[in-house]
N, C-alpha and C. Protein backbone atom coordinates (compact mmCIF):
# COMPACT_ATOMS: atom_id res chain seq x y z
N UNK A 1 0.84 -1.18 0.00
CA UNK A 1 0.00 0.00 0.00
C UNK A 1 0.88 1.24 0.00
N UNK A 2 0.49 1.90 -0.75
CA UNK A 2 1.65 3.47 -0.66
C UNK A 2 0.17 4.78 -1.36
N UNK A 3 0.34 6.07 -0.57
CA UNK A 3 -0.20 6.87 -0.85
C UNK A 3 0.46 8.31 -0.81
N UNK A 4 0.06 8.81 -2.03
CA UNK A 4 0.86 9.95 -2.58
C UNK A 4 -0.11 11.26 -2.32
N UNK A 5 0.32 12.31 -1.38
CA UNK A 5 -0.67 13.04 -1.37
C UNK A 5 -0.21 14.70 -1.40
N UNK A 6 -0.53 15.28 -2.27
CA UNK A 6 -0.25 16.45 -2.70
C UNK A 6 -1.10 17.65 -1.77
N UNK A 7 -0.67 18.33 -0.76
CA UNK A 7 -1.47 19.65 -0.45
C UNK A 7 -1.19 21.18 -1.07
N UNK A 8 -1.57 21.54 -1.54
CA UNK A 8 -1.50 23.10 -2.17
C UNK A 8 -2.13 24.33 -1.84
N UNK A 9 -1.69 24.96 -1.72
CA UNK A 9 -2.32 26.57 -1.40
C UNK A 9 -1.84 27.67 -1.21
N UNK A 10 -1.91 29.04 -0.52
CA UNK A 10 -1.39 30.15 -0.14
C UNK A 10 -1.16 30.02 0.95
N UNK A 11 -0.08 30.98 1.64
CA UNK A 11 1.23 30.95 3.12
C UNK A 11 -0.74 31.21 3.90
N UNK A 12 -0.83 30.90 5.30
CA UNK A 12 -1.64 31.27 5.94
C UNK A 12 -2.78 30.05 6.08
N UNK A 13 -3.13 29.49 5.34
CA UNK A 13 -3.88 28.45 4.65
C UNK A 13 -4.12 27.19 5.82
N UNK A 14 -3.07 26.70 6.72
CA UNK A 14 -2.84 25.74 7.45
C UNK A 14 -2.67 24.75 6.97
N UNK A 15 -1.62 24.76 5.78
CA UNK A 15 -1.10 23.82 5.06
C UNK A 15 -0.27 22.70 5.68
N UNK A 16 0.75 23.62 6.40
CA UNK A 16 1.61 22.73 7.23
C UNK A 16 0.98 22.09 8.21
N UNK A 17 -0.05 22.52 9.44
CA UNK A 17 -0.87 21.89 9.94
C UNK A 17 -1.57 20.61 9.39
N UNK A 18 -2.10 21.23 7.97
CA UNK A 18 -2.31 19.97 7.71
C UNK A 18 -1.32 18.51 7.08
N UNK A 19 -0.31 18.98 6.70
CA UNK A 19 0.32 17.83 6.87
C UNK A 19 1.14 17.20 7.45
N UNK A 20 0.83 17.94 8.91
CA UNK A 20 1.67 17.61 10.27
C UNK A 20 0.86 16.18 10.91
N UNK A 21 -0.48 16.76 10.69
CA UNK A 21 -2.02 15.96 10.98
C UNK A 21 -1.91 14.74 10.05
N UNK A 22 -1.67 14.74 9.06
CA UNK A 22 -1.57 13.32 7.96
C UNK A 22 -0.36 12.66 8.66
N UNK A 23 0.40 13.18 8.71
CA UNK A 23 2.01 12.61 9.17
C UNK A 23 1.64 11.43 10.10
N UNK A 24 1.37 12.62 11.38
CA UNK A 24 1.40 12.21 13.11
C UNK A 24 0.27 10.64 12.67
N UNK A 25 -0.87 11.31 12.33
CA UNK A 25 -1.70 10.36 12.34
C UNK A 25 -1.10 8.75 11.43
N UNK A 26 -0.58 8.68 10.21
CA UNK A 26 0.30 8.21 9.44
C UNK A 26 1.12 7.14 10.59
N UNK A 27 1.83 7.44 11.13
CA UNK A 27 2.95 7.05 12.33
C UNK A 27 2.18 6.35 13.05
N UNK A 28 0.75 6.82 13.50
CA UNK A 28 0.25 6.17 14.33
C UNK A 28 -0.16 4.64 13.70
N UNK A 29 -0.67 4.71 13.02
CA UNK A 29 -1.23 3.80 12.45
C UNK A 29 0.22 2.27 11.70
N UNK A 30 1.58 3.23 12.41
CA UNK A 30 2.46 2.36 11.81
C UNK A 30 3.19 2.33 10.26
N UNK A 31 2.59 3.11 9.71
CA UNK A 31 3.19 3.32 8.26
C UNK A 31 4.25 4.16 8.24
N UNK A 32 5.13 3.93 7.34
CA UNK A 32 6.19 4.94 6.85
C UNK A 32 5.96 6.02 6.46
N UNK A 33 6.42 7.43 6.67
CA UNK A 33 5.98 8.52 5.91
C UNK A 33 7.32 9.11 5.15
N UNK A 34 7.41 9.97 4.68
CA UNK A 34 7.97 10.84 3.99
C UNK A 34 6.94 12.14 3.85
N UNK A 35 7.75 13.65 4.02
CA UNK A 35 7.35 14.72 3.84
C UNK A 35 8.41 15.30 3.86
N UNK A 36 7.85 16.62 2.33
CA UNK A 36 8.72 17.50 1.77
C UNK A 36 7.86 19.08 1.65
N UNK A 37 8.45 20.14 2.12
CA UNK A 37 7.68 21.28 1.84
C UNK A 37 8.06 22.42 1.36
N UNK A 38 7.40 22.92 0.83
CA UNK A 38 8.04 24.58 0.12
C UNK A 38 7.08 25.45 0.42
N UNK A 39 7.75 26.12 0.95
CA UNK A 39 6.69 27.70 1.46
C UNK A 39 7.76 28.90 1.33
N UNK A 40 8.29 29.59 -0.19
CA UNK A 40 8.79 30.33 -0.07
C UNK A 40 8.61 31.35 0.25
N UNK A 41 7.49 32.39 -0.67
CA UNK A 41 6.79 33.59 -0.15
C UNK A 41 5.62 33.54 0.76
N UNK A 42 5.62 32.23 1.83
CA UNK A 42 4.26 32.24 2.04
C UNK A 42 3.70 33.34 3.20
N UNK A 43 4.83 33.69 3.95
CA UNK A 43 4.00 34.96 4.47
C UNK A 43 4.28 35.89 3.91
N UNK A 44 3.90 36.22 2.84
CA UNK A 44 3.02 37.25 1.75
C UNK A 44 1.96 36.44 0.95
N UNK A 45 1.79 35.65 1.22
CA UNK A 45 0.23 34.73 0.63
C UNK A 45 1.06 34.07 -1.00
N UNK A 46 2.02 33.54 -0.80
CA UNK A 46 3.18 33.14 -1.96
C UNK A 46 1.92 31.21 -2.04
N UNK A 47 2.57 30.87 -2.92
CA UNK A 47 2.44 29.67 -3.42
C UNK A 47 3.13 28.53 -1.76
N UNK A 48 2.22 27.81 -1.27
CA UNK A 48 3.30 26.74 -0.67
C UNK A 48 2.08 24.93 -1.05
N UNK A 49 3.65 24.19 -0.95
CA UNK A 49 2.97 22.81 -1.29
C UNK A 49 3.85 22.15 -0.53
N UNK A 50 2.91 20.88 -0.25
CA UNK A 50 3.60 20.01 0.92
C UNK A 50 3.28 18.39 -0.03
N UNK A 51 4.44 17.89 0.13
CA UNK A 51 4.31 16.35 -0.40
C UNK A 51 3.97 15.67 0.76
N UNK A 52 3.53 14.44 0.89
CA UNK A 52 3.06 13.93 1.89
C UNK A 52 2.80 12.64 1.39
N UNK A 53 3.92 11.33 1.84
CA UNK A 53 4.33 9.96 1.07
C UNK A 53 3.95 8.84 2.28
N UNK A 54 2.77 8.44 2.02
CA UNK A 54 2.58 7.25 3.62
C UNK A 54 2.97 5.85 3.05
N UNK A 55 3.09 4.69 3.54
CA UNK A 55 3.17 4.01 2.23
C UNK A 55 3.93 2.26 3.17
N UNK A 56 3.25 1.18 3.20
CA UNK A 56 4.13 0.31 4.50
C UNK A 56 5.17 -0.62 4.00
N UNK A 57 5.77 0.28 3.03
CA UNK A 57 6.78 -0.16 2.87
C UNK A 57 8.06 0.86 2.84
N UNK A 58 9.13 0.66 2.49
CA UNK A 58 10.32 1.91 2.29
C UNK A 58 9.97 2.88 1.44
N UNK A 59 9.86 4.10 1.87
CA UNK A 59 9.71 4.97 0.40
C UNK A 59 11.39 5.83 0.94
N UNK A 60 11.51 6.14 -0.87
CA UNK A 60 13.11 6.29 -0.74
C UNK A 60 13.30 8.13 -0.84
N UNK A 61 11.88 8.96 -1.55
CA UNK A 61 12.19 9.90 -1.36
C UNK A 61 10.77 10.77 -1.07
N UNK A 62 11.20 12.08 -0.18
CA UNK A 62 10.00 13.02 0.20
C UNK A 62 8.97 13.20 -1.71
N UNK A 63 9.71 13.61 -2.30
CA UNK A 63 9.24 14.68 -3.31
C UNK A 63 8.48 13.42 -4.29
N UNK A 64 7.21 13.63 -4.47
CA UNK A 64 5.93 12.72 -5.79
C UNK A 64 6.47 13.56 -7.00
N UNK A 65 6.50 12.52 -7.67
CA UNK A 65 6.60 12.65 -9.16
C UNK A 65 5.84 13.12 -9.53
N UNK A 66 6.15 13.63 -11.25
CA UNK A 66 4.85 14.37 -11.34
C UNK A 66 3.75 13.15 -12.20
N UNK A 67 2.59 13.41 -12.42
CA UNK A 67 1.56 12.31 -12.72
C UNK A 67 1.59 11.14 -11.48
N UNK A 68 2.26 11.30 -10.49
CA UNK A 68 2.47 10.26 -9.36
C UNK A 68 1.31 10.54 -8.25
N UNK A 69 0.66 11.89 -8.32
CA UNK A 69 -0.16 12.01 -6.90
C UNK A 69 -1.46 10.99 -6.83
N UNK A 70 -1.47 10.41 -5.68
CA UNK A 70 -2.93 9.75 -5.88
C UNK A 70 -4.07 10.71 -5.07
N UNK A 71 -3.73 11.28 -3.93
CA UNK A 71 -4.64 12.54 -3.45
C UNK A 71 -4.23 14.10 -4.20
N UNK A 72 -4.85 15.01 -4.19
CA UNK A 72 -4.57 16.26 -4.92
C UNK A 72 -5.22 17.05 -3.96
N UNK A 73 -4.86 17.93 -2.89
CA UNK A 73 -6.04 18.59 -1.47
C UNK A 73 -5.81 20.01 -2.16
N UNK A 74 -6.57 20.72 -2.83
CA UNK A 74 -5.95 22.16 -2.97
C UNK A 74 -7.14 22.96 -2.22
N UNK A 75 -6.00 24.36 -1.28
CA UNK A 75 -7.11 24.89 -0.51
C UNK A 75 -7.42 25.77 -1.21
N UNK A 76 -6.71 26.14 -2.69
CA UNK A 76 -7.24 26.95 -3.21
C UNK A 76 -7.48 26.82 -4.54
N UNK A 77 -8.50 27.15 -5.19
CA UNK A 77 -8.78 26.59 -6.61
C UNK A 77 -7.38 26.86 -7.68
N UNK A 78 -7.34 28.32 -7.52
CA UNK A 78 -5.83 28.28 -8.78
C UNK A 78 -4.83 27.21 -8.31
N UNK A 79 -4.54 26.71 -7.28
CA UNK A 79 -3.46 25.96 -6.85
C UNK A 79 -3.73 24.92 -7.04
N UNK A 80 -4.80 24.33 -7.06
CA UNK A 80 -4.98 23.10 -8.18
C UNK A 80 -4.59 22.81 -9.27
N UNK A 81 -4.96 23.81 -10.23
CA UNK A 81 -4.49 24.49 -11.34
C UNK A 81 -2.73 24.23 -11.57
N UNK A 82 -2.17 24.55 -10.64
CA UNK A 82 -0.61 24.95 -10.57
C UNK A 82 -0.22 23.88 -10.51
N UNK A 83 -0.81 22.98 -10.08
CA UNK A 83 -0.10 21.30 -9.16
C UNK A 83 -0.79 20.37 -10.20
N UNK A 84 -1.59 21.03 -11.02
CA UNK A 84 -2.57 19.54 -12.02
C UNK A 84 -1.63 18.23 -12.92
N UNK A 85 -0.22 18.94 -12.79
CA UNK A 85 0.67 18.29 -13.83
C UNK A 85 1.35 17.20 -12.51
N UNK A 86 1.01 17.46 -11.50
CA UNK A 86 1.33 16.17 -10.64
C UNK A 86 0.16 15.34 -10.30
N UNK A 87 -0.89 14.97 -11.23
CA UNK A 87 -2.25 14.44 -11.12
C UNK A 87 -1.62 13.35 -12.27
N UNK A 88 -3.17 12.11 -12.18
CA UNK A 88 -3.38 11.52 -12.66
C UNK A 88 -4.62 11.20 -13.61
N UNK A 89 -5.10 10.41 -14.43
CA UNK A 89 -6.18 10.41 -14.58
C UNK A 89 -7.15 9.85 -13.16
N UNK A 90 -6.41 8.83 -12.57
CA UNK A 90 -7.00 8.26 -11.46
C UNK A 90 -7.02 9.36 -10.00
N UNK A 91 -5.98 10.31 -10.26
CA UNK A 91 -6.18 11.20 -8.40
C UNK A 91 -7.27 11.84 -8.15
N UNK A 92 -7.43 11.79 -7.30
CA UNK A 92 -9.14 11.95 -6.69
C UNK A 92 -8.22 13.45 -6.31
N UNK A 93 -8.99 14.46 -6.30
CA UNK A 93 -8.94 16.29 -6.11
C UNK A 93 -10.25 16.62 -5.09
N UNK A 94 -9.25 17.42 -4.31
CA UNK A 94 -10.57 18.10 -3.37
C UNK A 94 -10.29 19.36 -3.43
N UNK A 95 -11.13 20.09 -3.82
CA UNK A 95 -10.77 21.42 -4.22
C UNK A 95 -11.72 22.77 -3.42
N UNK A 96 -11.02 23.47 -2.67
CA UNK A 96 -11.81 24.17 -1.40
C UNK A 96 -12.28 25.35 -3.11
N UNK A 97 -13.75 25.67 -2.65
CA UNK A 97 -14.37 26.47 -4.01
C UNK A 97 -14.06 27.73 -3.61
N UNK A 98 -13.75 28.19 -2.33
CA UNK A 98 -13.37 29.96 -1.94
C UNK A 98 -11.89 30.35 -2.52
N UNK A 99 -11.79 31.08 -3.07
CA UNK A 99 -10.34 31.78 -3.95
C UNK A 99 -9.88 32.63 -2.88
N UNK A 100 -9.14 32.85 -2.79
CA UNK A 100 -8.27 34.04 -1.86
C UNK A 100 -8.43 35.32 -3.00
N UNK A 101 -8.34 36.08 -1.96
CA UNK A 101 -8.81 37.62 -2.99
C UNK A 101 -7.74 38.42 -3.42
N UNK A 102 -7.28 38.44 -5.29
CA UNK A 102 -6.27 39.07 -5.76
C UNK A 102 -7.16 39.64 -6.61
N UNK A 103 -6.49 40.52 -7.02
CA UNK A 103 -7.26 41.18 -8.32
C UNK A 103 -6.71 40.39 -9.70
N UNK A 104 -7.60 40.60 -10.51
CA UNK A 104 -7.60 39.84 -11.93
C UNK A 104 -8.01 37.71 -11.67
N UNK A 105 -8.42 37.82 -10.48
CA UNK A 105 -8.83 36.66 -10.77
C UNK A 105 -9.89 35.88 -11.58
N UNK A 106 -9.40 34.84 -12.03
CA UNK A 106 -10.09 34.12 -13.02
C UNK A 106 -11.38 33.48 -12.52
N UNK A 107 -12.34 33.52 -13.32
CA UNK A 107 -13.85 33.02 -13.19
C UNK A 107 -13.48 31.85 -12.39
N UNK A 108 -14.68 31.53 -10.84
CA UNK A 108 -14.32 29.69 -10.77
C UNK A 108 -14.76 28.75 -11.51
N UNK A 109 -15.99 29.38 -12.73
CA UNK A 109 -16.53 28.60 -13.72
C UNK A 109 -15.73 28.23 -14.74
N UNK A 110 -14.18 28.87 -14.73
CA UNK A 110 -13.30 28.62 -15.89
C UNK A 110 -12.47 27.77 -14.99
N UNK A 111 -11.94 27.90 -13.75
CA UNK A 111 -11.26 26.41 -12.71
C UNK A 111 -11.97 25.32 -12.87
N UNK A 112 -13.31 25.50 -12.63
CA UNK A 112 -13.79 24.10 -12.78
C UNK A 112 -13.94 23.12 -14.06
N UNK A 113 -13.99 24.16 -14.90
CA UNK A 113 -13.90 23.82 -16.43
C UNK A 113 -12.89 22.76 -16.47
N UNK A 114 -11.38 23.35 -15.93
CA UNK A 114 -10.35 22.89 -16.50
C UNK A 114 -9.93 21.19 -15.55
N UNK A 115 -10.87 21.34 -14.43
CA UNK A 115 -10.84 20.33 -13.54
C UNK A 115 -12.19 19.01 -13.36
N UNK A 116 -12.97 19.63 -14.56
CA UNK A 116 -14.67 18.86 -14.61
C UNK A 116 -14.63 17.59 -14.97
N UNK A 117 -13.22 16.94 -16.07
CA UNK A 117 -13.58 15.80 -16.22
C UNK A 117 -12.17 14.97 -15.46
N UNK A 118 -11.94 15.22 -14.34
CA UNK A 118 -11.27 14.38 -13.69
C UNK A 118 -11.92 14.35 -12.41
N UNK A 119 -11.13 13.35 -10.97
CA UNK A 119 -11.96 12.39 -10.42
C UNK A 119 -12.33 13.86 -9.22
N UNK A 120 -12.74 14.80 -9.28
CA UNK A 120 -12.83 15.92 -8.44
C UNK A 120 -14.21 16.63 -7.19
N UNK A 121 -14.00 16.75 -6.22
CA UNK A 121 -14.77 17.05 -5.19
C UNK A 121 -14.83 18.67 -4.50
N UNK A 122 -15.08 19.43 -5.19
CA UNK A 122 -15.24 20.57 -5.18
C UNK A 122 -16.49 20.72 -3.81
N UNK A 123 -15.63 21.92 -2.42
CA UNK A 123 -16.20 21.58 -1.42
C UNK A 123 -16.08 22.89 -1.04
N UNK A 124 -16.53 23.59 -0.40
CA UNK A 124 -17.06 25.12 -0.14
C UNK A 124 -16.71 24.99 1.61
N UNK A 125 -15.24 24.71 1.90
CA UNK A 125 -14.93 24.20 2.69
C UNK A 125 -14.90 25.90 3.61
N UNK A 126 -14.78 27.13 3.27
CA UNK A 126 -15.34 28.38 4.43
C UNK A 126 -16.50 27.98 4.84
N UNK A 127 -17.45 27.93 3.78
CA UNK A 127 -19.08 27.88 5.17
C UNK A 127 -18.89 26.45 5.93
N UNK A 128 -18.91 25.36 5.34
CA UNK A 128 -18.74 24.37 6.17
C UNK A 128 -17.61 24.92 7.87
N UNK A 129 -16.77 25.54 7.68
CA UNK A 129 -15.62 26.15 8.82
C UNK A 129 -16.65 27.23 9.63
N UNK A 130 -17.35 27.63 8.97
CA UNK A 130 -18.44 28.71 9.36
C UNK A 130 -19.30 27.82 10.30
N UNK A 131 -19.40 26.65 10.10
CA UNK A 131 -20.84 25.83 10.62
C UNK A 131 -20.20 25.42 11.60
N UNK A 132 -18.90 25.02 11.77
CA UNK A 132 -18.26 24.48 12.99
C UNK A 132 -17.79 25.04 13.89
N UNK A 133 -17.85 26.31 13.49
CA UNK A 133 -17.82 27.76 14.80
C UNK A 133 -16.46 28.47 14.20
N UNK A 134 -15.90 28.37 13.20
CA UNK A 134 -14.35 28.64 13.09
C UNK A 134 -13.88 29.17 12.17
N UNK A 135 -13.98 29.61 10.94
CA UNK A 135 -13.39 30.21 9.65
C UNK A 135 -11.90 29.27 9.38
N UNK A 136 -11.39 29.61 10.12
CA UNK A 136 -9.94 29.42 9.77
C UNK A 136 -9.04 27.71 10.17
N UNK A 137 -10.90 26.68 10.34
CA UNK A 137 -10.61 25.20 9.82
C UNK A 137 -10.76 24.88 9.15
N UNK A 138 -10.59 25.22 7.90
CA UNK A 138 -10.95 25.19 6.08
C UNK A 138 -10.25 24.01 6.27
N UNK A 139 -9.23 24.13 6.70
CA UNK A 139 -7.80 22.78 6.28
C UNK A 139 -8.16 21.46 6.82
N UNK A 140 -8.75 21.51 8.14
CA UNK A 140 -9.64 19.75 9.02
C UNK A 140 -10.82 19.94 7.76
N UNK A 141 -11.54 20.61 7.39
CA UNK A 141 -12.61 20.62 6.49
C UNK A 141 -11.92 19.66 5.35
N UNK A 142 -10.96 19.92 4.69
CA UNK A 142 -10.29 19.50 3.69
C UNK A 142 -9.86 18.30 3.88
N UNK A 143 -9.52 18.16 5.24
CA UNK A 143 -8.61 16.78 5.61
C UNK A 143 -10.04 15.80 5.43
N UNK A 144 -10.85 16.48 6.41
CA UNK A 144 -11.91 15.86 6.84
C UNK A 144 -12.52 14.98 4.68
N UNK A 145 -12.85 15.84 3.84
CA UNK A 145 -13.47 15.68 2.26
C UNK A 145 -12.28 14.40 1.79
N UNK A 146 -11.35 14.52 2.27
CA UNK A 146 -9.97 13.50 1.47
C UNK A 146 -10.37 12.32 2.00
N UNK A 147 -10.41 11.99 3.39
CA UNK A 147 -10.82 10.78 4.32
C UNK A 147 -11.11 9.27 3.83
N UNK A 148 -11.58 9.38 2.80
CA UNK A 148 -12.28 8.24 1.83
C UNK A 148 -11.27 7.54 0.82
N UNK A 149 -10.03 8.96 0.76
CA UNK A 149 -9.51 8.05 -0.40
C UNK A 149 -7.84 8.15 0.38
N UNK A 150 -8.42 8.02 1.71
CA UNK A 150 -6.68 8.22 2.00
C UNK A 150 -6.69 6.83 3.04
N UNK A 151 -5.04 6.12 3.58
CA UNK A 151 -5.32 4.95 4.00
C UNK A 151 -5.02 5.07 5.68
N UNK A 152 -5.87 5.90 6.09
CA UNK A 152 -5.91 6.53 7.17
C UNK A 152 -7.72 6.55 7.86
N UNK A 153 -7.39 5.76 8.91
CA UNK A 153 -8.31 5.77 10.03
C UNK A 153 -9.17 6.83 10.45
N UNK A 154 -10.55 6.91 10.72
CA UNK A 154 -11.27 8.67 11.13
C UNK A 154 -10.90 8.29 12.21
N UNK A 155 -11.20 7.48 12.99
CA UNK A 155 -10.60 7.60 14.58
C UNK A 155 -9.17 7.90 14.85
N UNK A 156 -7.93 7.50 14.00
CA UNK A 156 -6.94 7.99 14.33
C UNK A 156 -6.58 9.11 13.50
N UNK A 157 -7.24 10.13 12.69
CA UNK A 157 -7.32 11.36 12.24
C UNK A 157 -7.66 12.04 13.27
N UNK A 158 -8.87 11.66 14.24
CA UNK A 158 -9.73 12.55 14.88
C UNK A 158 -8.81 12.64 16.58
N UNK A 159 -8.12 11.64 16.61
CA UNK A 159 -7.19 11.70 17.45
C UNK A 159 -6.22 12.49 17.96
N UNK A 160 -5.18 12.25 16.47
CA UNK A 160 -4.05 13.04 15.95
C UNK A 160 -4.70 15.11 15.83
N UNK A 161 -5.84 14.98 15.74
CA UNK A 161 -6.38 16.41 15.06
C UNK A 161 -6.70 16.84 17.14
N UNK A 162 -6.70 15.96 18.03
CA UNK A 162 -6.68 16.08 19.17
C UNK A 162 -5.46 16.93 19.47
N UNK A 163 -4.89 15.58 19.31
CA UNK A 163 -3.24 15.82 19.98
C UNK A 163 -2.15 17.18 19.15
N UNK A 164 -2.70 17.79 18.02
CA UNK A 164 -1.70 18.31 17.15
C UNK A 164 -2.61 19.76 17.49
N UNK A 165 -3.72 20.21 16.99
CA UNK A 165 -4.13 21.54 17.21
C UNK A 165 -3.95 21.90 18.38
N UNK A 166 -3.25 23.18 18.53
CA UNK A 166 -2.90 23.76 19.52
C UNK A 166 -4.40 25.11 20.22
N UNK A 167 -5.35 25.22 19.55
CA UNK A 167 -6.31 26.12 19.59
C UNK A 167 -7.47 25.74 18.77
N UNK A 168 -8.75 25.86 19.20
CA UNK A 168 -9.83 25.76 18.81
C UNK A 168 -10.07 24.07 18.49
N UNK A 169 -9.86 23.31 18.80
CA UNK A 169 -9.41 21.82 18.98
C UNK A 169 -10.91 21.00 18.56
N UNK A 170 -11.91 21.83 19.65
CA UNK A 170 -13.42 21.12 19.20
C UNK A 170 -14.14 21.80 17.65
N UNK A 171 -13.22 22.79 17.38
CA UNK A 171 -13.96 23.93 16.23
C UNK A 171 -13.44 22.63 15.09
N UNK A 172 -12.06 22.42 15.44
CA UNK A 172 -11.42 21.59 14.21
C UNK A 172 -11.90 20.45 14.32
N UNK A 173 -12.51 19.76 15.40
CA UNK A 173 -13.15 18.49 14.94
C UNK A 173 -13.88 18.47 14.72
N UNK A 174 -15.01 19.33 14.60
CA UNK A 174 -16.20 19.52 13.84
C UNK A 174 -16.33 19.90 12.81
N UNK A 175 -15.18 20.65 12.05
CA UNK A 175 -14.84 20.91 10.64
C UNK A 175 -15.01 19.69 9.90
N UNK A 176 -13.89 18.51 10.79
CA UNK A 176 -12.96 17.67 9.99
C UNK A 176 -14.36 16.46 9.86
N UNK A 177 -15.20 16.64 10.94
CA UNK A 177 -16.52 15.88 10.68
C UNK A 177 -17.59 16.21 9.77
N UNK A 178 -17.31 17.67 9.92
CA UNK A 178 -18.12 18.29 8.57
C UNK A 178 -17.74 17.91 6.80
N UNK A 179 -16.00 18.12 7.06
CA UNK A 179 -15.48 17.77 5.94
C UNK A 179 -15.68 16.06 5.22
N UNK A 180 -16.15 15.16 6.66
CA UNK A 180 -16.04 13.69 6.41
C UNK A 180 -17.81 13.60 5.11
N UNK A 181 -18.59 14.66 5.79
CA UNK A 181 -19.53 14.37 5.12
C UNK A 181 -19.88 14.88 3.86
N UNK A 182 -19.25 15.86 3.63
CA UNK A 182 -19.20 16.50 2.51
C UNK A 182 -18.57 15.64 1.07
């Protein structure tokens, strides 16, 4: 079993959180991980992506190939976009539908266009964060929508999402339960 999982988005996002949360939880369950991250400009809202390699056997390096991802988590629609060349026909995409606000941004009816005929779950993961008391658990929302295609336990997600958030702890497990149903 080996799973390849791509997170994408802007600095602020709780990117790294979230793949601190895949990791920890990952470990628990006994599997090997590998993780690799880039967050150059991210506090200025820059591009960051986190590889994230679980897998129960040896994996030899952090960084997925490209066409190698089998998850695709983007918290933000263009960053899907940016990362699509590390997809497959088979990677399942969860794609948070709220854009971060730049000017000249592109229609989301032209993102989804470019993402409509692959395996994709487009999830409006702010209000859902809204419903769980919190705005800023978009990312357990996200973790929470992936759940199905990742080889990871909800009880030892919901655990790990215990032991790792440092603040708002019940906001994020109600996200990440919100996100399970979505």
């Amino acid at each position: 079993m080996k799973s390849d999982i791509l997170i994408a988005g802007v600095g602020g996002q709780g990117i790294m959180l979230a793949s601190k949360i895949l990791s920890n939880a990952a470990l628990k369950q006994r599997l090997n991980v590998k993780k690799a991250e880039t967050h150059g400009m991210a506090q200025r809202g820059g591009s960051v992506v986190t590889h994230v390699r679980l897998s129960d056997s040896e994996i030899h390096s952090p960084l997925i190939p490209k066409g190698g991802v089998d998850v695709l988590i983007a918290f933000e629609p263009l960053e899907a976009l940016r990362y699509l060349d590390y997809a497959s026909k088979e990677t399942f995409i969860v794609v948070n539908s709220t854009p971060i606000e730049i000017d000249n941004y592109p229609g989301m009816d032209d993102i989804l266009e470019e993402l409509e005929e692959r395996n994709t779950l487009v999830v409006d993961a702010l209000e859902l964060a809204r419903n769980a008391g919190n705005a800023l658990t978009q990312n357990t929302v996200l973790l929470g929508a992936s759940l199905n295609h990742l080889p990871l336990k909800r009880e030892v997600m919901e655990e790990t999402i215990r032991e790792t958030v440092k603040r708002a702890v019940d906001e994020n497990l109600k996200a990440f339960q919100l996100g399970v149903r979505a």
